[in-house]
N, C-alpha and C. Protein backbone atom coordinates (compact mmCIF):
# COMPACT_ATOMS: atom_id res chain seq x y z
N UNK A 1 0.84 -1.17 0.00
CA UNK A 1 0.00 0.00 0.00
C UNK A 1 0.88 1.24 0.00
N UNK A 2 0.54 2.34 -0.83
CA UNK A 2 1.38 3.70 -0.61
C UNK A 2 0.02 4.57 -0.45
N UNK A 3 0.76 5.58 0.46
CA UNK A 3 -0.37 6.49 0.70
C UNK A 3 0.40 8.10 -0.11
N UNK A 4 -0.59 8.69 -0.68
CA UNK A 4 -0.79 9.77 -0.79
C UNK A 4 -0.81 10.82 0.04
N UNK A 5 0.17 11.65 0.51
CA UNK A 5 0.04 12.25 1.54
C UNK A 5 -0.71 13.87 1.38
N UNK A 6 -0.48 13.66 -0.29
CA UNK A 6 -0.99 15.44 -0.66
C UNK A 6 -2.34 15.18 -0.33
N UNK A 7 -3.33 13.94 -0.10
CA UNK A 7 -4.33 13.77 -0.16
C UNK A 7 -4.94 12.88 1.00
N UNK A 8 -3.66 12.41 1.73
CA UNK A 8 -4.19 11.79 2.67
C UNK A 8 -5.19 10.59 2.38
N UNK A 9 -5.00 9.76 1.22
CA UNK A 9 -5.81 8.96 0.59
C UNK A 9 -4.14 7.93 0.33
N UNK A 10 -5.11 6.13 0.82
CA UNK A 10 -4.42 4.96 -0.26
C UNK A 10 -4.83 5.06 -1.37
N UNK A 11 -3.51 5.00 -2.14
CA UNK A 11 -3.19 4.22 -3.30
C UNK A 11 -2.97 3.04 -3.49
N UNK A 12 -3.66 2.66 -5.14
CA UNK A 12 -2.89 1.27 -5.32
C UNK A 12 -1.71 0.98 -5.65
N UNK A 13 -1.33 -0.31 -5.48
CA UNK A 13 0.21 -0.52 -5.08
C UNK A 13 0.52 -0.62 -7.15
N UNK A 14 1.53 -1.88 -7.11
CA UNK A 14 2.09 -2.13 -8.25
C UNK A 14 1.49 -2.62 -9.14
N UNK A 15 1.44 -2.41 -10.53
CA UNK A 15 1.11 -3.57 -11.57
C UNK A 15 0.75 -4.77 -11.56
N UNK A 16 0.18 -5.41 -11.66
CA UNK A 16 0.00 -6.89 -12.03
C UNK A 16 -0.42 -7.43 -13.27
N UNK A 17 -0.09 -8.67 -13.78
CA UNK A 17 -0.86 -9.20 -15.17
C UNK A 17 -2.09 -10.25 -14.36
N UNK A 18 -3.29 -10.31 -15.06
CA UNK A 18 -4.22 -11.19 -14.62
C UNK A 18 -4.47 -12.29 -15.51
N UNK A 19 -4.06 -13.34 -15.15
CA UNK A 19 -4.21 -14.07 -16.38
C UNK A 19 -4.85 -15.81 -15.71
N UNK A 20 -5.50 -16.37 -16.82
CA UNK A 20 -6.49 -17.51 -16.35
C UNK A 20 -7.56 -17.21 -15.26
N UNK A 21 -7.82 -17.95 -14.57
CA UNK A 21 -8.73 -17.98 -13.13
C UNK A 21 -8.66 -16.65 -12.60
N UNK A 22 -7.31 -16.36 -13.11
CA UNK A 22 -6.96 -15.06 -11.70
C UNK A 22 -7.97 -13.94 -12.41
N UNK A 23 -8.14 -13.71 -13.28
CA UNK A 23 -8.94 -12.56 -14.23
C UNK A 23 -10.69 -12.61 -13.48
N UNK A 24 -10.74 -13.03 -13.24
CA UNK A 24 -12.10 -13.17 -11.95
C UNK A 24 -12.47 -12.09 -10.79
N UNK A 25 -10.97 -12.04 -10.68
CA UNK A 25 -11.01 -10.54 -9.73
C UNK A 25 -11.14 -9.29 -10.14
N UNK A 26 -11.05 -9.55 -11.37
CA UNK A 26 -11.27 -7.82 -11.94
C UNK A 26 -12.83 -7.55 -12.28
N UNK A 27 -13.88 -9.03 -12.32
CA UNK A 27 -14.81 -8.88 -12.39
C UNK A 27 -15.80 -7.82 -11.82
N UNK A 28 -15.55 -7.73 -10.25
CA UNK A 28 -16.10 -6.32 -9.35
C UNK A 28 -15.73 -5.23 -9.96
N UNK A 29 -14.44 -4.44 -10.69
CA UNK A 29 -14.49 -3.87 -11.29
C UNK A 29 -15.31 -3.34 -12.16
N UNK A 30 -15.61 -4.12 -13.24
CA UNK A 30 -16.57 -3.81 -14.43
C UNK A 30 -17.55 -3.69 -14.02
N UNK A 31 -18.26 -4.88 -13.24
CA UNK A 31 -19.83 -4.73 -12.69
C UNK A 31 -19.93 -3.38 -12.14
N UNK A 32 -18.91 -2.54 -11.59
CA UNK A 32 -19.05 -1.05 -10.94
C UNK A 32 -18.79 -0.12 -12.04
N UNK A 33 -18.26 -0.37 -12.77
CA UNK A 33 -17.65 0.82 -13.97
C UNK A 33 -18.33 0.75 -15.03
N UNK A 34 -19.42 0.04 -15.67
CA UNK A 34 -19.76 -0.47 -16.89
C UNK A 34 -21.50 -1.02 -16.32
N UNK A 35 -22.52 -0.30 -17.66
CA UNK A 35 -24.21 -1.06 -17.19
C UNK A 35 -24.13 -1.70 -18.59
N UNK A 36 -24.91 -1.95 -19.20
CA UNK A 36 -26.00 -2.71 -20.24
C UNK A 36 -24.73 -3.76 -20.79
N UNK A 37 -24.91 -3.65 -22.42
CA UNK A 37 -24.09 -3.91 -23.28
C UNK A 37 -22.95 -3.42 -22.91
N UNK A 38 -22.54 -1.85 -21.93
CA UNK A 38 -20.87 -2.38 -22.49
C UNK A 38 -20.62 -3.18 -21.23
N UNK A 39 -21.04 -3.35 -20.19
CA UNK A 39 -20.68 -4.65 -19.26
C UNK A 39 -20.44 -5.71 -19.40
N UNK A 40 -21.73 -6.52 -20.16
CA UNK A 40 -22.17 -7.63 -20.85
C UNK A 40 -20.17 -7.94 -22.31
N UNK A 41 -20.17 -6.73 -22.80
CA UNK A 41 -18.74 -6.57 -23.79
C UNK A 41 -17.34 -6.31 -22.80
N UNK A 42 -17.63 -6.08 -21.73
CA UNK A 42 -16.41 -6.05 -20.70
C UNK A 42 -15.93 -7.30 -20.08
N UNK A 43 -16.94 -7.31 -20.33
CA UNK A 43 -16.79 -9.10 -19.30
C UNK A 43 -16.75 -10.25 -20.44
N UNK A 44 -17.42 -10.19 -21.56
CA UNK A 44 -16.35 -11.01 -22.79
C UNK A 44 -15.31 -10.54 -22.87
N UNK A 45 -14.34 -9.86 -22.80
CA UNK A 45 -13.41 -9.23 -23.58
C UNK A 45 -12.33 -9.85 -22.70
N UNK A 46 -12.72 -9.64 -20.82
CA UNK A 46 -12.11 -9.73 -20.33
C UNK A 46 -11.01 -10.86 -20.11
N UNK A 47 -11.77 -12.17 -20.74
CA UNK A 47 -11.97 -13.84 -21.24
C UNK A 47 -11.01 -13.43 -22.19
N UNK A 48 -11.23 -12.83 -23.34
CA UNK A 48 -10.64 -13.18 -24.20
C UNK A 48 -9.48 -12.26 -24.79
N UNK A 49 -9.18 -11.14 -24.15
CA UNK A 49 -8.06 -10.69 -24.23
C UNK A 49 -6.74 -10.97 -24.18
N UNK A 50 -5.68 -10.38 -24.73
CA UNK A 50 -4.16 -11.47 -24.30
C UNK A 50 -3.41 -10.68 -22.97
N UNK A 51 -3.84 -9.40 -22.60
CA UNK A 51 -3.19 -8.33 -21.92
C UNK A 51 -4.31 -7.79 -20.73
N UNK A 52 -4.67 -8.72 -19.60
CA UNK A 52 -5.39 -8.00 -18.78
C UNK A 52 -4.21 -7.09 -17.73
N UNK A 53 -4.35 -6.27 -17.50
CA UNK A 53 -3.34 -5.50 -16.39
C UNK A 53 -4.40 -5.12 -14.91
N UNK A 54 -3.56 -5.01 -14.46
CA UNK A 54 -4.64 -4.33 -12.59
C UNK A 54 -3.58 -4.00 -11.66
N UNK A 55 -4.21 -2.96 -11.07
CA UNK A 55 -3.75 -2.51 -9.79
C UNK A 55 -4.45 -3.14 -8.94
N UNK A 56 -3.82 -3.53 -7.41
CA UNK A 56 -4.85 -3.84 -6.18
C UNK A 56 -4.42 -3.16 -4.83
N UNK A 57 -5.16 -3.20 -3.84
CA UNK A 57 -5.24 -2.30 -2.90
C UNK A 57 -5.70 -3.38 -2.05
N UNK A 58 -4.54 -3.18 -0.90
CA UNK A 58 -4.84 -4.70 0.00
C UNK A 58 -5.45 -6.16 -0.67
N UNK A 59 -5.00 -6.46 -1.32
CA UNK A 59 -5.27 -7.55 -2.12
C UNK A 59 -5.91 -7.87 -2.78
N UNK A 60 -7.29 -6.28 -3.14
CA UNK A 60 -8.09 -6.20 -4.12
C UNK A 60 -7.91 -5.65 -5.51
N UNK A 61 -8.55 -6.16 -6.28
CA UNK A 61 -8.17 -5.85 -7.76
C UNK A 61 -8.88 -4.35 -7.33
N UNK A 62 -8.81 -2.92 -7.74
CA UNK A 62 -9.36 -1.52 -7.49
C UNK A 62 -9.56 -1.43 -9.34
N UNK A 63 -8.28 -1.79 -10.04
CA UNK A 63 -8.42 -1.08 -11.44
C UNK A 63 -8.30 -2.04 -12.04
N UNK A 64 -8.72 -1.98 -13.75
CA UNK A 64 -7.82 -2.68 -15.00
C UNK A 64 -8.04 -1.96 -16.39
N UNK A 65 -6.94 -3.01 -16.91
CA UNK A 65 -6.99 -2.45 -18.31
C UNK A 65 -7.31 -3.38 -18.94
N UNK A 66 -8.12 -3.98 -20.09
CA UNK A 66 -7.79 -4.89 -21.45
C UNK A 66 -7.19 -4.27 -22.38
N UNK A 67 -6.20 -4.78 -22.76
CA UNK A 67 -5.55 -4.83 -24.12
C UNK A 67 -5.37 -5.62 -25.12
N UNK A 68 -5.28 -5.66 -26.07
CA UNK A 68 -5.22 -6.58 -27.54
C UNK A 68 -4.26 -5.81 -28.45
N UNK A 69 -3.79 -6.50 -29.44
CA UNK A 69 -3.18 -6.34 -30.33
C UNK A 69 -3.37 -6.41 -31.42
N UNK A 70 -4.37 -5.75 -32.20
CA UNK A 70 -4.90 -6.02 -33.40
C UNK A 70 -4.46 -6.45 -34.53
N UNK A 71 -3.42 -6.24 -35.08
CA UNK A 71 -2.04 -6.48 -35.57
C UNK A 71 -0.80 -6.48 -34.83
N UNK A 72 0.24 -6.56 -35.47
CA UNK A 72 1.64 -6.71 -34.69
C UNK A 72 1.87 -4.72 -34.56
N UNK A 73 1.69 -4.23 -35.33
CA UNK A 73 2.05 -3.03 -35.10
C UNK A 73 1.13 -1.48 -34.83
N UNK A 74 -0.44 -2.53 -34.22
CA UNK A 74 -1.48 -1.64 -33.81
C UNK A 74 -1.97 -2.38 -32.64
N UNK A 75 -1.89 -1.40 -31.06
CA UNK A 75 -2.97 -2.12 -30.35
C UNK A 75 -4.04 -1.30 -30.20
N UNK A 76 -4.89 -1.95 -29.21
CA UNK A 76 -5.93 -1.58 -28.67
C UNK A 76 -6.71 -1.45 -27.51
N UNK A 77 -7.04 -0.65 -27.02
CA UNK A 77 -7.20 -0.37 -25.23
C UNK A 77 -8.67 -0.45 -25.64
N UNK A 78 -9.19 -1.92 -25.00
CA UNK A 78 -10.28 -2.12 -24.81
C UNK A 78 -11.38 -1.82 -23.81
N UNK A 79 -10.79 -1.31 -22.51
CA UNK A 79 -11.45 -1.00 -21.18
C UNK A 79 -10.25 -0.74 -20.78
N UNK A 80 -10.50 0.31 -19.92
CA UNK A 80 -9.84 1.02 -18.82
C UNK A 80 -10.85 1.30 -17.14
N UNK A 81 -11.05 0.72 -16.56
CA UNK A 81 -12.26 0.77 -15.39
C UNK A 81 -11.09 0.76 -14.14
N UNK A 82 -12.22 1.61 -13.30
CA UNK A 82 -11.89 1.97 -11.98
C UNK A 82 -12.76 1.28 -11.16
N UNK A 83 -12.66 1.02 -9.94
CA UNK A 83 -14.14 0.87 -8.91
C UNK A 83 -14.32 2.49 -8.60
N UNK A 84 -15.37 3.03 -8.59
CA UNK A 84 -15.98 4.26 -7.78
C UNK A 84 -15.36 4.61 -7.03
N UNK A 85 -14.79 3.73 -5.83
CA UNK A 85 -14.42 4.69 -4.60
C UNK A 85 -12.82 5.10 -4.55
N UNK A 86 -12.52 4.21 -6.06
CA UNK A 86 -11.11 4.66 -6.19
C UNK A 86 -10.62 5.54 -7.27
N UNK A 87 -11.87 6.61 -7.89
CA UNK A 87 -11.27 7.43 -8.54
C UNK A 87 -10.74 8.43 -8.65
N UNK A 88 -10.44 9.40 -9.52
CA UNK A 88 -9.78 10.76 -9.25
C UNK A 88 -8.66 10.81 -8.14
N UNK A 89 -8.07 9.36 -8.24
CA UNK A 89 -6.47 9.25 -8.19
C UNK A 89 -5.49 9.03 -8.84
N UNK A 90 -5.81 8.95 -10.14
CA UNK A 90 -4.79 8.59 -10.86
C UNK A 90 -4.39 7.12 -11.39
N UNK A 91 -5.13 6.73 -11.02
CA UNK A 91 -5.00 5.36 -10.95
C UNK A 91 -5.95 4.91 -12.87
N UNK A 92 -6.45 5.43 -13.59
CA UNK A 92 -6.67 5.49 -14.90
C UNK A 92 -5.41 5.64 -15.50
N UNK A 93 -5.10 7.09 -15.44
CA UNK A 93 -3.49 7.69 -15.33
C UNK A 93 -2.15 6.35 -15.83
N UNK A 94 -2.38 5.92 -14.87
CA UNK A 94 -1.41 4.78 -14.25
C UNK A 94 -1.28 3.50 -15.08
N UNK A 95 -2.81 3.26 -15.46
CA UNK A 95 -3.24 2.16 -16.21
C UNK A 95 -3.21 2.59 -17.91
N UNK A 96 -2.73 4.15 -18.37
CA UNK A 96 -3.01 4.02 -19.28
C UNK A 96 -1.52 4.40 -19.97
N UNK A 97 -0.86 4.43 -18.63
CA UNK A 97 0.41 4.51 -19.05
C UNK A 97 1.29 3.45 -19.34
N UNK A 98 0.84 2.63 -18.61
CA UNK A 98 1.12 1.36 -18.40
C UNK A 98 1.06 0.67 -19.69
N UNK A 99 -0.31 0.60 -20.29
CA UNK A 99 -0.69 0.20 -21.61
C UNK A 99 0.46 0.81 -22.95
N UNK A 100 0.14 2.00 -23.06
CA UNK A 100 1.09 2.54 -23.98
C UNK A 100 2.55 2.16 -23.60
N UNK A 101 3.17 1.52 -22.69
CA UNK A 101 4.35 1.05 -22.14
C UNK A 101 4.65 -0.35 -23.43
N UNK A 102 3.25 -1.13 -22.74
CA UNK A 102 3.05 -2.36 -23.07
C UNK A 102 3.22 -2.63 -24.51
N UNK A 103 2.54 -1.68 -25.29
CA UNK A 103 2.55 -1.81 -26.50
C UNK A 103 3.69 -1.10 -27.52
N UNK A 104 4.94 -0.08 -26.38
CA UNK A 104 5.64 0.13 -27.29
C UNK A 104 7.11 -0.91 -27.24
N UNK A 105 6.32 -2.02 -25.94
CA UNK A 105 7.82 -2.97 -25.72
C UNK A 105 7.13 -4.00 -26.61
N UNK A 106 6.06 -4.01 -27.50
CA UNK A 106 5.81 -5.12 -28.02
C UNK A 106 5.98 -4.34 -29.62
N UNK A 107 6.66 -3.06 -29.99
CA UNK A 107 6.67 -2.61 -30.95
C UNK A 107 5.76 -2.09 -31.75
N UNK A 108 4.37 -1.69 -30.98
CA UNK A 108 3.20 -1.28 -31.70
C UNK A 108 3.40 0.33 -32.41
N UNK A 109 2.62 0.51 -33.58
CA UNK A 109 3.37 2.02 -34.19
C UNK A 109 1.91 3.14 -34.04
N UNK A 110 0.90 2.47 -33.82
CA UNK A 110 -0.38 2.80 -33.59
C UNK A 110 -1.30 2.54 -32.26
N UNK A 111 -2.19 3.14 -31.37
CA UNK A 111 -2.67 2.67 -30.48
C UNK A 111 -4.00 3.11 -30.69
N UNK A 112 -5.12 2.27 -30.56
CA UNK A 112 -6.53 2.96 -30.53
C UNK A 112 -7.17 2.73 -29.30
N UNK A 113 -8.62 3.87 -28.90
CA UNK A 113 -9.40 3.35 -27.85
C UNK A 113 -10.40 4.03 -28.63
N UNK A 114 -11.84 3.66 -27.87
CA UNK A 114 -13.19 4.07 -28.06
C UNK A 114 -13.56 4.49 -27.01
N UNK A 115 -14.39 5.39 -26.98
CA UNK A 115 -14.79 6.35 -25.59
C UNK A 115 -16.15 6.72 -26.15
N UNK A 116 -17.26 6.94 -24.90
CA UNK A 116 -18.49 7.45 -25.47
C UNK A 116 -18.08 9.20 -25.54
N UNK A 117 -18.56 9.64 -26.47
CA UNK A 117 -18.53 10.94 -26.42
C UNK A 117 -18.71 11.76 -25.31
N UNK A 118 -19.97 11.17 -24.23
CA UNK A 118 -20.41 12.30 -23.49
C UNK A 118 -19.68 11.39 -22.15
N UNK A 119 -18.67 10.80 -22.26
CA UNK A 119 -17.65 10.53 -20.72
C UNK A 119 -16.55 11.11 -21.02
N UNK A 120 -16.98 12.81 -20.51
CA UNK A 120 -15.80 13.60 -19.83
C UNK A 120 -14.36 12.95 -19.20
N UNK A 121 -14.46 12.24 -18.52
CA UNK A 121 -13.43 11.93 -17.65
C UNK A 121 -12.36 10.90 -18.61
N UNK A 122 -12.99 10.33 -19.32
CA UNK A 122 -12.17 9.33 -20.28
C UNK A 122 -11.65 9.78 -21.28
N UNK A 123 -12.39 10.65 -21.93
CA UNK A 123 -11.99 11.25 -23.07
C UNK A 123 -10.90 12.61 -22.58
N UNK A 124 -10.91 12.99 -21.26
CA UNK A 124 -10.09 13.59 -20.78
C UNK A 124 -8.29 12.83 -20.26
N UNK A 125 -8.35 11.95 -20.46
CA UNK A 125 -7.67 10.78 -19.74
C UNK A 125 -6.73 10.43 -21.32
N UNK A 126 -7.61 10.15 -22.10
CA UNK A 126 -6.91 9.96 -23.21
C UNK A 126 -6.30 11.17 -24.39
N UNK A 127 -7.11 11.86 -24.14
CA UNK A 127 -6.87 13.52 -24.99
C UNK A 127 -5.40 13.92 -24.01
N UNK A 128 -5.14 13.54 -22.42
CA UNK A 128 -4.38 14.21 -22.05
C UNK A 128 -2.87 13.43 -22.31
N UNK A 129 -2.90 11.97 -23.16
CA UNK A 129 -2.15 11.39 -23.14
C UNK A 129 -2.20 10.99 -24.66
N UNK A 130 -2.45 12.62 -25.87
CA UNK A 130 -1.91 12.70 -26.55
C UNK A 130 -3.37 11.77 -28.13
N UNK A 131 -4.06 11.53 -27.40
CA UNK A 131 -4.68 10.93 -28.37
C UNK A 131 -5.52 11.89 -29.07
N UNK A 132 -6.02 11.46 -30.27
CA UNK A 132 -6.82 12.71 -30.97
C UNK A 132 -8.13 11.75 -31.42
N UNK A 133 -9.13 12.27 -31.87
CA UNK A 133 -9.96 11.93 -32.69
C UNK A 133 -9.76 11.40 -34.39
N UNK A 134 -9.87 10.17 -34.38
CA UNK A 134 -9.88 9.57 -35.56
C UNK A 134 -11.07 9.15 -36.60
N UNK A 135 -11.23 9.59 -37.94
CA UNK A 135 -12.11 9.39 -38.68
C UNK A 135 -12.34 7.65 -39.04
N UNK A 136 -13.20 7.05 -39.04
CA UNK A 136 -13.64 6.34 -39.67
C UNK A 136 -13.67 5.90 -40.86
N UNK A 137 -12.68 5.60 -41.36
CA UNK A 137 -12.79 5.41 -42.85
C UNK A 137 -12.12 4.52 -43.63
N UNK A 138 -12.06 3.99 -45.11
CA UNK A 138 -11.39 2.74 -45.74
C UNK A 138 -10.15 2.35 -46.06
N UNK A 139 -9.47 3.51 -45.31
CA UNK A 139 -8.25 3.36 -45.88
C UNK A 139 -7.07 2.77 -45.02
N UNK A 140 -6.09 1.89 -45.17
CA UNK A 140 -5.01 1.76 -43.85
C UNK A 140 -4.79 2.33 -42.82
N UNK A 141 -4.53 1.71 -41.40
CA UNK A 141 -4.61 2.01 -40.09
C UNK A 141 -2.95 3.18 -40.61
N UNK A 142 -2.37 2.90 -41.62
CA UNK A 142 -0.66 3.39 -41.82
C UNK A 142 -1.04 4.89 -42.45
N UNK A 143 -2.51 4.90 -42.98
CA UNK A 143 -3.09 6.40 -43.69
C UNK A 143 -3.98 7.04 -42.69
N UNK A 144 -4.21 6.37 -41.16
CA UNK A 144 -5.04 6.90 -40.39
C UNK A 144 -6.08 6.10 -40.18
N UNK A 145 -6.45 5.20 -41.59
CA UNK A 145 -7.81 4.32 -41.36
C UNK A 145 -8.19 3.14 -40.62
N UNK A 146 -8.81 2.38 -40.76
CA UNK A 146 -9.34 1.46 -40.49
C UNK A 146 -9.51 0.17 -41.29
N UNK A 147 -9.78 0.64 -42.49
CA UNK A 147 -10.71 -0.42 -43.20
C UNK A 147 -9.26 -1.37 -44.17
N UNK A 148 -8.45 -1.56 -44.10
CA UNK A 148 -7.38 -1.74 -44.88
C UNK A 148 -7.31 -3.42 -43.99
N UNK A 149 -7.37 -3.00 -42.71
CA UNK A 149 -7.05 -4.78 -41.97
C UNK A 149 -7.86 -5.34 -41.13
N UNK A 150 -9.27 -4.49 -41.30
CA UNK A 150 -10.77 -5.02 -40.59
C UNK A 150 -10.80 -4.68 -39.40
N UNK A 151 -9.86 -3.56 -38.97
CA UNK A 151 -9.63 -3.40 -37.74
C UNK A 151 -11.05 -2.80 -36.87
N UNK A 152 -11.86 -2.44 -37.69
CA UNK A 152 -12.96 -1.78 -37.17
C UNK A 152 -13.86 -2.97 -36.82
N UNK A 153 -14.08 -4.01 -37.40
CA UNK A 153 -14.90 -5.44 -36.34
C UNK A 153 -14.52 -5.92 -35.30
N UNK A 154 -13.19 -5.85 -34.71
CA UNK A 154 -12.28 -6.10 -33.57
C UNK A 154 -12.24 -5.14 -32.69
N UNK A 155 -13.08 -3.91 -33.19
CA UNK A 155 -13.00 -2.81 -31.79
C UNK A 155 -14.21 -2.50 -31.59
N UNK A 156 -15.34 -3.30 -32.16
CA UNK A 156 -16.49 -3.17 -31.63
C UNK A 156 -16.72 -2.00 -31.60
N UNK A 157 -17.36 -0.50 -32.46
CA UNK A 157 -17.45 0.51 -32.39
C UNK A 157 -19.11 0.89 -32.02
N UNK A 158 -19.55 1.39 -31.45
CA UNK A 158 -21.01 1.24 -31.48
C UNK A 158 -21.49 2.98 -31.24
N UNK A 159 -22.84 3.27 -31.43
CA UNK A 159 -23.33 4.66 -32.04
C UNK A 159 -22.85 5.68 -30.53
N UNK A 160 -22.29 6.68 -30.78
CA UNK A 160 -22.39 7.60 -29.82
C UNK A 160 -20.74 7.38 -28.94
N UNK A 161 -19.73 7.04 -29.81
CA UNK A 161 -18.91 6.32 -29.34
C UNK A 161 -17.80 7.32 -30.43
N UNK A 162 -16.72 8.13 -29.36
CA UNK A 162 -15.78 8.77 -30.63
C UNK A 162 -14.28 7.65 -30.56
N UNK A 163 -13.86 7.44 -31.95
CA UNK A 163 -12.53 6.77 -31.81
C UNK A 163 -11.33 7.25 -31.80
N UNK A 164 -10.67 7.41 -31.02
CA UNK A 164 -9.16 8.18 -30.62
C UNK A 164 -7.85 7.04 -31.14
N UNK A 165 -6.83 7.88 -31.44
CA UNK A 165 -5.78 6.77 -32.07
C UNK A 165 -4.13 8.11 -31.50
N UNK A 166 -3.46 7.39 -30.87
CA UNK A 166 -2.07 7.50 -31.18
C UNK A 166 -1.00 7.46 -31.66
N UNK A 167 -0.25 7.91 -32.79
CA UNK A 167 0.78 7.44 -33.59
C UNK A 167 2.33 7.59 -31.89
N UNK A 168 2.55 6.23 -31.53
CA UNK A 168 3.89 6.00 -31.00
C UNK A 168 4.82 5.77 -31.53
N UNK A 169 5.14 5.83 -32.76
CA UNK A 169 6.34 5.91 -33.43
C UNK A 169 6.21 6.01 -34.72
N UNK A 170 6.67 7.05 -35.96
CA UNK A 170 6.77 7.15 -37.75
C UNK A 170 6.27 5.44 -37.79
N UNK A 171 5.46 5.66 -38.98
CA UNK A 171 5.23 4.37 -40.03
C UNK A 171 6.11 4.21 -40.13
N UNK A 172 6.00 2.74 -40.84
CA UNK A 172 7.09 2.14 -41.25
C UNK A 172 7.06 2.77 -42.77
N UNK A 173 8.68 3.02 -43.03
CA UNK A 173 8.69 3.09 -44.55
C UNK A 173 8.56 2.69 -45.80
N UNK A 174 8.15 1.50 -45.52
CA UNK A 174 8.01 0.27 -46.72
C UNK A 174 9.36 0.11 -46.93
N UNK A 175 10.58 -0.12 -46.10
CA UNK A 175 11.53 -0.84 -46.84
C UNK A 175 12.53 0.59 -47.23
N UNK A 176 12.24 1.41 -47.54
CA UNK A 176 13.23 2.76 -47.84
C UNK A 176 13.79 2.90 -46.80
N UNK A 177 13.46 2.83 -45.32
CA UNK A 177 14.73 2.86 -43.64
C UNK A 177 15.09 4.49 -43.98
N UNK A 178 14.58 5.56 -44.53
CA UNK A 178 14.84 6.60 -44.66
C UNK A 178 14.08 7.76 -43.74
N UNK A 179 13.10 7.06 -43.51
CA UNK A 179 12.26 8.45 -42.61
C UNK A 179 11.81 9.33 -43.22
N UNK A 180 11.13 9.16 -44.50
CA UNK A 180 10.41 10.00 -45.22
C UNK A 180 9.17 10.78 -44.79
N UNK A 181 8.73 9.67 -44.63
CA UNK A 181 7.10 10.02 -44.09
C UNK A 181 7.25 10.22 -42.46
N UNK A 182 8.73 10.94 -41.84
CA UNK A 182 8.02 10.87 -40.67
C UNK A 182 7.23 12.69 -40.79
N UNK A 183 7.42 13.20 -41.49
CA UNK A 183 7.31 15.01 -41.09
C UNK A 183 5.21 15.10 -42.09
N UNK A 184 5.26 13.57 -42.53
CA UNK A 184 3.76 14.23 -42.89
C UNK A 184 2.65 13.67 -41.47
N UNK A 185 1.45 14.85 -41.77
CA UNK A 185 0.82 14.77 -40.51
C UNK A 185 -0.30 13.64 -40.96
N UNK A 186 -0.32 12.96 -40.17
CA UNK A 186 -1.17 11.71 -39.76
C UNK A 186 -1.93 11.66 -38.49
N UNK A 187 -3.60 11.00 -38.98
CA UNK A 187 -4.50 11.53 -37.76
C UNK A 187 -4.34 10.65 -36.45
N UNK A 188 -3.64 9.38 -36.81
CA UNK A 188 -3.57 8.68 -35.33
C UNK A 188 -2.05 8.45 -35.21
């Protein structure tokens, strides 16, 4: 346990990966952070993800993340959830740093999430860690798009929902190793 002293509030402790049986504990999570369908999609995902992450607090799971890898050189932040009584510590923060960690030791050049439009706090969370608003459209995840490697059926996009993308490192050059295309602007 570390405590916060500017706040006089515990924090959660270190990282963990959740993986098999153990992914059970993050269940209280979602049931608190998530109602209808995206619960019902939190709690599949949670199964079938390759990258669950969590913080715990006296031996409770408090946070997590799902992650996936949509390709080798795009992931995807599928959920980011808090429990209630542990928010507006940083602990999102923590988890979403964590993620973008994850995916640039696995060499990813792209990162996406989905956020409902009208959750302030998420879309604040990710806007502050550089993500922008990404269009929807047919062309390669390497031109900004989507539609080039089906990546849009794997992120489950649904109405009222904006998609944010990060470029963590220049495209690849196709083979030129020159760095051409790193100075043109690209939306994720």
């Amino acid at each position: 346990m570390v405590v916060d002293s500017s706040r006089d509030r515990r924090v959660a402790g270190p990282l963990i990966d959740l993986v098999g049986d153990d992914r059970e504990r993050a269940v209280p999570v979602i049931r608190d952070g998530f109602v209808g369908v995206y619960r019902w999609h939190a709690k599949r995902t949670l199964r079938e993800v390759p990258i669950v992450r969590a913080l715990e607090l006296d031996g409770a799971v408090v946070a997590v993340s799902l992650l996936d890898r949509l390709v080798p050189q795009v992931g995807y932040v599928y959920y980011i959830a808090v429990l209630a009584a542990h928010r507006r510590r940083g602990l999102g923060a923590r988890l979403l740093d964590d993620a973008l960690d994850q995916f640039r030791q696995r060499a990813a050049e792209v990162v996406y999430a989905a956020v409902r439009s009208d959750n302030e706090a998420s879309m604040n969370l990710f806007e502050h860690h550089g993500f922008r608003s990404v269009e929807r459209k047919e062309t390669g995840w390497r031109e900004g798009g989507l539609g080039a490697w089906g990546l849009r059926s794997r992120m489950w996009l649904v109405p009222g929902e904006t998609l944010l993308g990060l470029r963590l490192r220049p495209a690849a050059t196709g083979g030129r190793g020159d760095g051409a295309d790193q100075g043109r602007s690209q939306p994720a």
